[in-house]
C-alpha atoms as a PDB file:
ATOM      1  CA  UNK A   1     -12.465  56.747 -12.529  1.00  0.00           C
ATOM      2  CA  UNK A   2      -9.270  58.829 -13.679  1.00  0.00           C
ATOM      3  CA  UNK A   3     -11.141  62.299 -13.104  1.00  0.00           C
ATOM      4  CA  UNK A   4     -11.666  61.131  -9.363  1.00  0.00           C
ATOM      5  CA  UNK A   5      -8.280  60.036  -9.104  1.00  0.00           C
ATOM      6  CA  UNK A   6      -6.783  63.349 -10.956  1.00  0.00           C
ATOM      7  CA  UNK A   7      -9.238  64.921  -8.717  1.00  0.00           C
ATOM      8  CA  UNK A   8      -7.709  63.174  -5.546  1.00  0.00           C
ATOM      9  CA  UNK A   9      -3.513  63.970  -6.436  1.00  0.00           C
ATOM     10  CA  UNK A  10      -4.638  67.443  -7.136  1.00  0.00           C
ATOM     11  CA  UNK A  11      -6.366  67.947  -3.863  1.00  0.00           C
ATOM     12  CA  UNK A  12      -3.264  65.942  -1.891  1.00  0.00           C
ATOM     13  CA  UNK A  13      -1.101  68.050  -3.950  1.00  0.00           C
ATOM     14  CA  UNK A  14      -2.349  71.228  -2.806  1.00  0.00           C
ATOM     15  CA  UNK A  15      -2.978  70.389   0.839  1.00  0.00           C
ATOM     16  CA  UNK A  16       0.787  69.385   1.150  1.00  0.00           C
ATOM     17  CA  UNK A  17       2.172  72.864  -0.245  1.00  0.00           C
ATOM     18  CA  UNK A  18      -0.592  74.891   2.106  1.00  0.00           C
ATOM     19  CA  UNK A  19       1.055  72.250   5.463  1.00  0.00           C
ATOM     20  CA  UNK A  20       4.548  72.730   4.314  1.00  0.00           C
ATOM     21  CA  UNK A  21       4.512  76.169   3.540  1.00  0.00           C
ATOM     22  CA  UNK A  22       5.988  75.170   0.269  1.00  0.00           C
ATOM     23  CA  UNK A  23       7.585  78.516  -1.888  1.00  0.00           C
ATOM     24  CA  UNK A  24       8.357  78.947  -5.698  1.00  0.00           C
ATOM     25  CA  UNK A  25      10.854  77.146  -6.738  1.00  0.00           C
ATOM     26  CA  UNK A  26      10.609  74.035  -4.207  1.00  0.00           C
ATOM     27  CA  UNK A  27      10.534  70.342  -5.018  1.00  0.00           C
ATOM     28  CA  UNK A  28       8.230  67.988  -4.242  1.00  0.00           C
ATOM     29  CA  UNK A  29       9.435  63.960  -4.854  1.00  0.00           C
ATOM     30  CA  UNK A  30       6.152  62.015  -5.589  1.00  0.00           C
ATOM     31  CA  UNK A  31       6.065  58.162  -5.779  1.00  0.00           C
ATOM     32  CA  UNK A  32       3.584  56.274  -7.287  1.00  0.00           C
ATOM     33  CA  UNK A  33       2.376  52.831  -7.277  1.00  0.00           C
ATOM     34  CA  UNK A  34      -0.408  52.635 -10.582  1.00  0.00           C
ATOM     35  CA  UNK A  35      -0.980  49.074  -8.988  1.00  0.00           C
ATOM     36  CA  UNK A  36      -2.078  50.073  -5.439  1.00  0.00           C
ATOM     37  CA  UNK A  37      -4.827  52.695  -6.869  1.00  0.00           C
ATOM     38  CA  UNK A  38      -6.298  49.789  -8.903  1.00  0.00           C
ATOM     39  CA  UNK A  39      -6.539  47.946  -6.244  1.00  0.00           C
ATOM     40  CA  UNK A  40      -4.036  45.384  -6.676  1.00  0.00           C
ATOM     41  CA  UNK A  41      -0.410  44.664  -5.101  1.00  0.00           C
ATOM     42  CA  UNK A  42       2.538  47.021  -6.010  1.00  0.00           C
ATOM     43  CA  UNK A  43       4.461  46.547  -9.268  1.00  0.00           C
ATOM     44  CA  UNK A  44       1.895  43.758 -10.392  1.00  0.00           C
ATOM     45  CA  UNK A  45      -0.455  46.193 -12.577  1.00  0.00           C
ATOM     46  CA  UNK A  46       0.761  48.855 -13.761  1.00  0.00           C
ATOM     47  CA  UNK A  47      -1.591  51.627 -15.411  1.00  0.00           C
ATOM     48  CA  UNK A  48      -0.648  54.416 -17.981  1.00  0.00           C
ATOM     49  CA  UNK A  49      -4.201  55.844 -17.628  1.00  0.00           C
ATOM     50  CA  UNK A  50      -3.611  55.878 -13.954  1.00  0.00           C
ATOM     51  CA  UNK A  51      -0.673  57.441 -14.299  1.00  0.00           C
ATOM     52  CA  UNK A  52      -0.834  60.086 -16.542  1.00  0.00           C
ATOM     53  CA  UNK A  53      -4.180  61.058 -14.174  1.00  0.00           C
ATOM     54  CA  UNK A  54      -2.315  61.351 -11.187  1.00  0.00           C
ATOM     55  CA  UNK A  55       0.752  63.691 -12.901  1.00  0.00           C
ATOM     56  CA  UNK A  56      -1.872  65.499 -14.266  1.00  0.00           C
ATOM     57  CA  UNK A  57      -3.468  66.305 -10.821  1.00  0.00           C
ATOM     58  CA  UNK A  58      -0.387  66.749  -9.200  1.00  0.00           C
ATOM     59  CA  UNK A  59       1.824  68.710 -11.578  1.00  0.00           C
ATOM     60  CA  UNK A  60      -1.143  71.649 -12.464  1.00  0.00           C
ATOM     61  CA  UNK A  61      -1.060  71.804  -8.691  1.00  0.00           C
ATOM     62  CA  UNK A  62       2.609  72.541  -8.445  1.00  0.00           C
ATOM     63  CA  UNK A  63       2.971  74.063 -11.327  1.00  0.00           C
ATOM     64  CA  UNK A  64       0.120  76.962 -10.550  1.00  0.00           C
ATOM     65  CA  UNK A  65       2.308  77.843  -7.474  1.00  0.00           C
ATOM     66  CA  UNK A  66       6.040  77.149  -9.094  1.00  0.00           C
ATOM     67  CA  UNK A  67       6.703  74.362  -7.071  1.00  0.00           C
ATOM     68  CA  UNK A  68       8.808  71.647  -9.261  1.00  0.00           C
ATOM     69  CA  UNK A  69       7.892  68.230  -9.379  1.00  0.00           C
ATOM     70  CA  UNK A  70      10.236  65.014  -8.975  1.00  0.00           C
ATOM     71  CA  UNK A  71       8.248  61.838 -10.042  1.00  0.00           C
ATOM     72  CA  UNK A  72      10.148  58.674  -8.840  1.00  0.00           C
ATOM     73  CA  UNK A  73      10.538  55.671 -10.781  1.00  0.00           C
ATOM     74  CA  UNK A  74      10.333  52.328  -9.358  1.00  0.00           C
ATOM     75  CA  UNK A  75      12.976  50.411  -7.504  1.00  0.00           C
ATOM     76  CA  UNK A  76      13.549  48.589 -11.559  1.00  0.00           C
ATOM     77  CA  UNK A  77      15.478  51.878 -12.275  1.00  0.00           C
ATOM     78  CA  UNK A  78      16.501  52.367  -8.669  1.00  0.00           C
ATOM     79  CA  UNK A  79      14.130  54.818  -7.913  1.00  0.00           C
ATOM     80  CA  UNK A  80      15.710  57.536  -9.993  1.00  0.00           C
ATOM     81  CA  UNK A  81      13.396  60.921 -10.299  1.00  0.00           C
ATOM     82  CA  UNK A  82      11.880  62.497 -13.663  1.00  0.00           C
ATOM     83  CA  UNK A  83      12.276  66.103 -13.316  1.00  0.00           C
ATOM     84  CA  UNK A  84      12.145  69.129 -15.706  1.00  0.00           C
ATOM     85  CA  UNK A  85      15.704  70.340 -16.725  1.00  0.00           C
ATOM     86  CA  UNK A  86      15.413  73.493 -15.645  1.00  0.00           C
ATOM     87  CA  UNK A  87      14.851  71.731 -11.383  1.00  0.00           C
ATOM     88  CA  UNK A  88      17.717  69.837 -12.262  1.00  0.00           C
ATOM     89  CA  UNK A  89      20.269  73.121 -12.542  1.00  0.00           C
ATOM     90  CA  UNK A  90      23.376  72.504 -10.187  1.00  0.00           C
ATOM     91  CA  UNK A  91      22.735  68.907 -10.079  1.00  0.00           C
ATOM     92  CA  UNK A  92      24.221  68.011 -13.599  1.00  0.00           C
ATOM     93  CA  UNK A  93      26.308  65.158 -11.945  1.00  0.00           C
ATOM     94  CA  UNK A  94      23.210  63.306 -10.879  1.00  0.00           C
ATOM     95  CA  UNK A  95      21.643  62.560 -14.383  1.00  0.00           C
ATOM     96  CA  UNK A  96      20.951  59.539 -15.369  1.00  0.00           C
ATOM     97  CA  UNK A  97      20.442  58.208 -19.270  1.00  0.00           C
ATOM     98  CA  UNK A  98      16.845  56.272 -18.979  1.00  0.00           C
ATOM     99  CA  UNK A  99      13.715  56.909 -20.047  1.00  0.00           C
ATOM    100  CA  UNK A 100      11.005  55.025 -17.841  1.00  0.00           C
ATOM    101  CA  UNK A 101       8.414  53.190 -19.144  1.00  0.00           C
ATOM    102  CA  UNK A 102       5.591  51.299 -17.408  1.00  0.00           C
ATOM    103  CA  UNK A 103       7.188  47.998 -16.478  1.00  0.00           C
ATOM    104  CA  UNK A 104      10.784  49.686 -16.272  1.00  0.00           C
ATOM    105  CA  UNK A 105      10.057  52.770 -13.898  1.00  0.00           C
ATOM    106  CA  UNK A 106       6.311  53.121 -13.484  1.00  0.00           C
ATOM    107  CA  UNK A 107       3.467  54.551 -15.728  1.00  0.00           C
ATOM    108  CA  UNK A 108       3.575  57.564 -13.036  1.00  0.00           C
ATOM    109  CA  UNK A 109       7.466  58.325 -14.120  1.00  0.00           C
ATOM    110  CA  UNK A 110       6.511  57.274 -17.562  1.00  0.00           C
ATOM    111  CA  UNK A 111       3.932  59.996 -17.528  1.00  0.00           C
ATOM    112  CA  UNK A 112       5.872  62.657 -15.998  1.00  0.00           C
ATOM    113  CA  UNK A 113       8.781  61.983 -18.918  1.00  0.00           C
ATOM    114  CA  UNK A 114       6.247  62.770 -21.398  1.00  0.00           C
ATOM    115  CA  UNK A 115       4.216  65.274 -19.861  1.00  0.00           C
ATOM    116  CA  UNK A 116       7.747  67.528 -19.306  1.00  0.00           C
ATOM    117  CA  UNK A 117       9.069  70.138 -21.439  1.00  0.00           C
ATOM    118  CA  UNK A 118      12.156  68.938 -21.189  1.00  0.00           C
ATOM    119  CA  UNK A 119      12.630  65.980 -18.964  1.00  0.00           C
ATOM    120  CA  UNK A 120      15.721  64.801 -17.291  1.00  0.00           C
ATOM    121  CA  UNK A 121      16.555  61.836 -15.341  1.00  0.00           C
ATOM    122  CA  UNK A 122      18.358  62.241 -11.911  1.00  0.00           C
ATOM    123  CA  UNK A 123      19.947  59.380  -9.940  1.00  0.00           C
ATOM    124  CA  UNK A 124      18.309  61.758  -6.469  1.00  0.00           C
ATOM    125  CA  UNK A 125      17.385  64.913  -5.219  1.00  0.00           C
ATOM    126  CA  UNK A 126      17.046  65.922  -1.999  1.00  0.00           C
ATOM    127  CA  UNK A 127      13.333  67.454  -2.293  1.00  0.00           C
ATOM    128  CA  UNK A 128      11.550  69.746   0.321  1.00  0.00           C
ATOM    129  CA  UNK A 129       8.402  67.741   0.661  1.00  0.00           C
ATOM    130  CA  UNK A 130       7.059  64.452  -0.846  1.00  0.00           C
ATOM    131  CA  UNK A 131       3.884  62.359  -1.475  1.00  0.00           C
ATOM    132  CA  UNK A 132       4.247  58.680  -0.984  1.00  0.00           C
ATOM    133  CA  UNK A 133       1.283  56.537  -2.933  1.00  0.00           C
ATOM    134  CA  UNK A 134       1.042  53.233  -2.372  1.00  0.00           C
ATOM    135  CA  UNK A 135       4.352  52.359   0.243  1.00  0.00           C
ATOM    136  CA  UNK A 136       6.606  53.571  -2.945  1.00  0.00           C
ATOM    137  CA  UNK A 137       9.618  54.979  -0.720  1.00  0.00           C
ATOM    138  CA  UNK A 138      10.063  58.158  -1.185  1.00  0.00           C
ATOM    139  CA  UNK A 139      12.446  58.602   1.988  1.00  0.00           C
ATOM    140  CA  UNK A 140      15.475  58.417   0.044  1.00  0.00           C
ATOM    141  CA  UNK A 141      14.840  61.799  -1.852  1.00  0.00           C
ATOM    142  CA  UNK A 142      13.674  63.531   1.068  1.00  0.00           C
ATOM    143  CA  UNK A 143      16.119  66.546   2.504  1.00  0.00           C
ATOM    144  CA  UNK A 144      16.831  66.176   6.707  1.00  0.00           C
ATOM    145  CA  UNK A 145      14.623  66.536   8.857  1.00  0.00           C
ATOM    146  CA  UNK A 146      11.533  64.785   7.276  1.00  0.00           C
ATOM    147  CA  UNK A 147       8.172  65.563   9.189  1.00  0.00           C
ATOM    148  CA  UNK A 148       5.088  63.453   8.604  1.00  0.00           C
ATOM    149  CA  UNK A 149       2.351  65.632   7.376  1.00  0.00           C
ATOM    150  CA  UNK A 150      -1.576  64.658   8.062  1.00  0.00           C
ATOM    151  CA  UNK A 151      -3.439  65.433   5.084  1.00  0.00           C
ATOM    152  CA  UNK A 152      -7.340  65.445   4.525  1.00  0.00           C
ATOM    153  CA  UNK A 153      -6.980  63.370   1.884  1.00  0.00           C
ATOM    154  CA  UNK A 154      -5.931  59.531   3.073  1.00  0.00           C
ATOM    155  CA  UNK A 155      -5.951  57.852  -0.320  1.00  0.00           C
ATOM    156  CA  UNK A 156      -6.160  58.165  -3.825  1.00  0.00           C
ATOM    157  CA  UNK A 157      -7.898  55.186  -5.382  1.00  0.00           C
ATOM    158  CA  UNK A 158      -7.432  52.343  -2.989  1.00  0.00           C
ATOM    159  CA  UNK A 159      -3.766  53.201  -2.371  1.00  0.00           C
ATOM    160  CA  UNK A 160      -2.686  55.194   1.451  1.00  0.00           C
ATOM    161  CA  UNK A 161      -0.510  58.018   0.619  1.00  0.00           C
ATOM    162  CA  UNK A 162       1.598  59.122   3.453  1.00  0.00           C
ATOM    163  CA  UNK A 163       2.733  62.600   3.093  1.00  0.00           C
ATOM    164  CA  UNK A 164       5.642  64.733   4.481  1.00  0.00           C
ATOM    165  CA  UNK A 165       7.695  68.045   4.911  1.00  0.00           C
ATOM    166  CA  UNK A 166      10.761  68.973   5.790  1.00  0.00           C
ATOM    167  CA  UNK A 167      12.547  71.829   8.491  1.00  0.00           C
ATOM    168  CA  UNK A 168      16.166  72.423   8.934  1.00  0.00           C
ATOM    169  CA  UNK A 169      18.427  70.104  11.334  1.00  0.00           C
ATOM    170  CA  UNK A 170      17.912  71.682  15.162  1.00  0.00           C
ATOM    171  CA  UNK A 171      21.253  72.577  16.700  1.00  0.00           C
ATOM    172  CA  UNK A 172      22.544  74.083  19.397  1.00  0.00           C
ATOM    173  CA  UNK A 173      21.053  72.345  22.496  1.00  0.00           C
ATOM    174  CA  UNK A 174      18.635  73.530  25.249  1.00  0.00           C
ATOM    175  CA  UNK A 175      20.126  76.726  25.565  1.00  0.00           C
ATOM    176  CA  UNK A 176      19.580  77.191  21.625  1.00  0.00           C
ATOM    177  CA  UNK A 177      16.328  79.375  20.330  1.00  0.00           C
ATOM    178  CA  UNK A 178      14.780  78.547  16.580  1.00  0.00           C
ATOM    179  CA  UNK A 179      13.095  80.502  14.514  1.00  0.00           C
ATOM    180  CA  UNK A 180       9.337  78.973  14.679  1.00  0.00           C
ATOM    181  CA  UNK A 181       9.064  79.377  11.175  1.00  0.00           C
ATOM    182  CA  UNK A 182      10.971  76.904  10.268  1.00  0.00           C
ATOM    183  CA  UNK A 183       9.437  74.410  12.487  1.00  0.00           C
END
């Protein structure tokens, strides 16, 4: 079951960075409810094996194309984000002392902390795109202007993931032309 569900972030993973035209050096905020894969209702069962399958699946994704990943903890450590030091450069104000564990952040988070280098805890981040598994919340972390992205892949496990991108603010009115790229 864990090599399907590795198999499933990875594929989510890498669909999301091909829709958002994701570049080295972006950040992607995932959150992850263990419970919802399983099958059951959020925060009741958490799973470490769960867990460390889905950061697994995700984070060789990112990591092949540069792309950082923030793994969210649950709403028991205010949905704080795990990332590797070197993401968290400029934001040294936003670090948090915690290290998540299962019942106290999420086996997702807990997975990320150990699966990092050299993990760091930050109170937010303001990430370019973001995975949602399970109806974790991720909006919080999300830079403006969030756009939904459609994925091919609907769930992982039994949980919906909801997936999205973001684009610059649009100024300027109806006299104003943007650069379609950004769109």
């Amino acid at each position: 079951m864990t090599e399907r569900i590795k198999a499933e972030a990875r594929a989510a993973a890498e669909q999301l960075c091909e829709a958002a035209r994701l570049k080295k050096g972006a950040i992607v905020v995932v959150g992850c409810s263990t419970s919802e894969i399983a099958g059951h209702r959020v925060g009741t069962e958490s799973s470490p094996e769960i867990g460390r399958a889905v950061f697994e699946g995700i984070s060789e994704a990112l990591g092949e194309r540069g792309i950082y990943l923030a793994a969210q903890c649950c709403e028991h450590l205010n949905r704080a984000v795990i990332v590797e030091r070197e993401a968290a450069a400029g934001r040294e104000e936003a670090v948090v002392s915690v290290v998540p564990q299962p019942k106290a952040g999420g086996s997702f988070a807990a997975a990320a902390y150990k699966g990092f280098r050299d993990p760091v805890a930050l109170e937010e981040i303001k990430a370019d795109a973001g995975i949602d598994i399970g109806g974790t919340l991720i909006g919080m972390h999300l830079k403006k202007v969030a756009v939904p992205v459609r994925l091919g892949v609907s769930r992982i496990g039994e949980a919906y993931i909801t997936a999205a991108r973001t684009r610059p603010k649009l100024i300027g009115g109806s006299r104003a032309v943007y650069d379609e790229n950004l769109l």
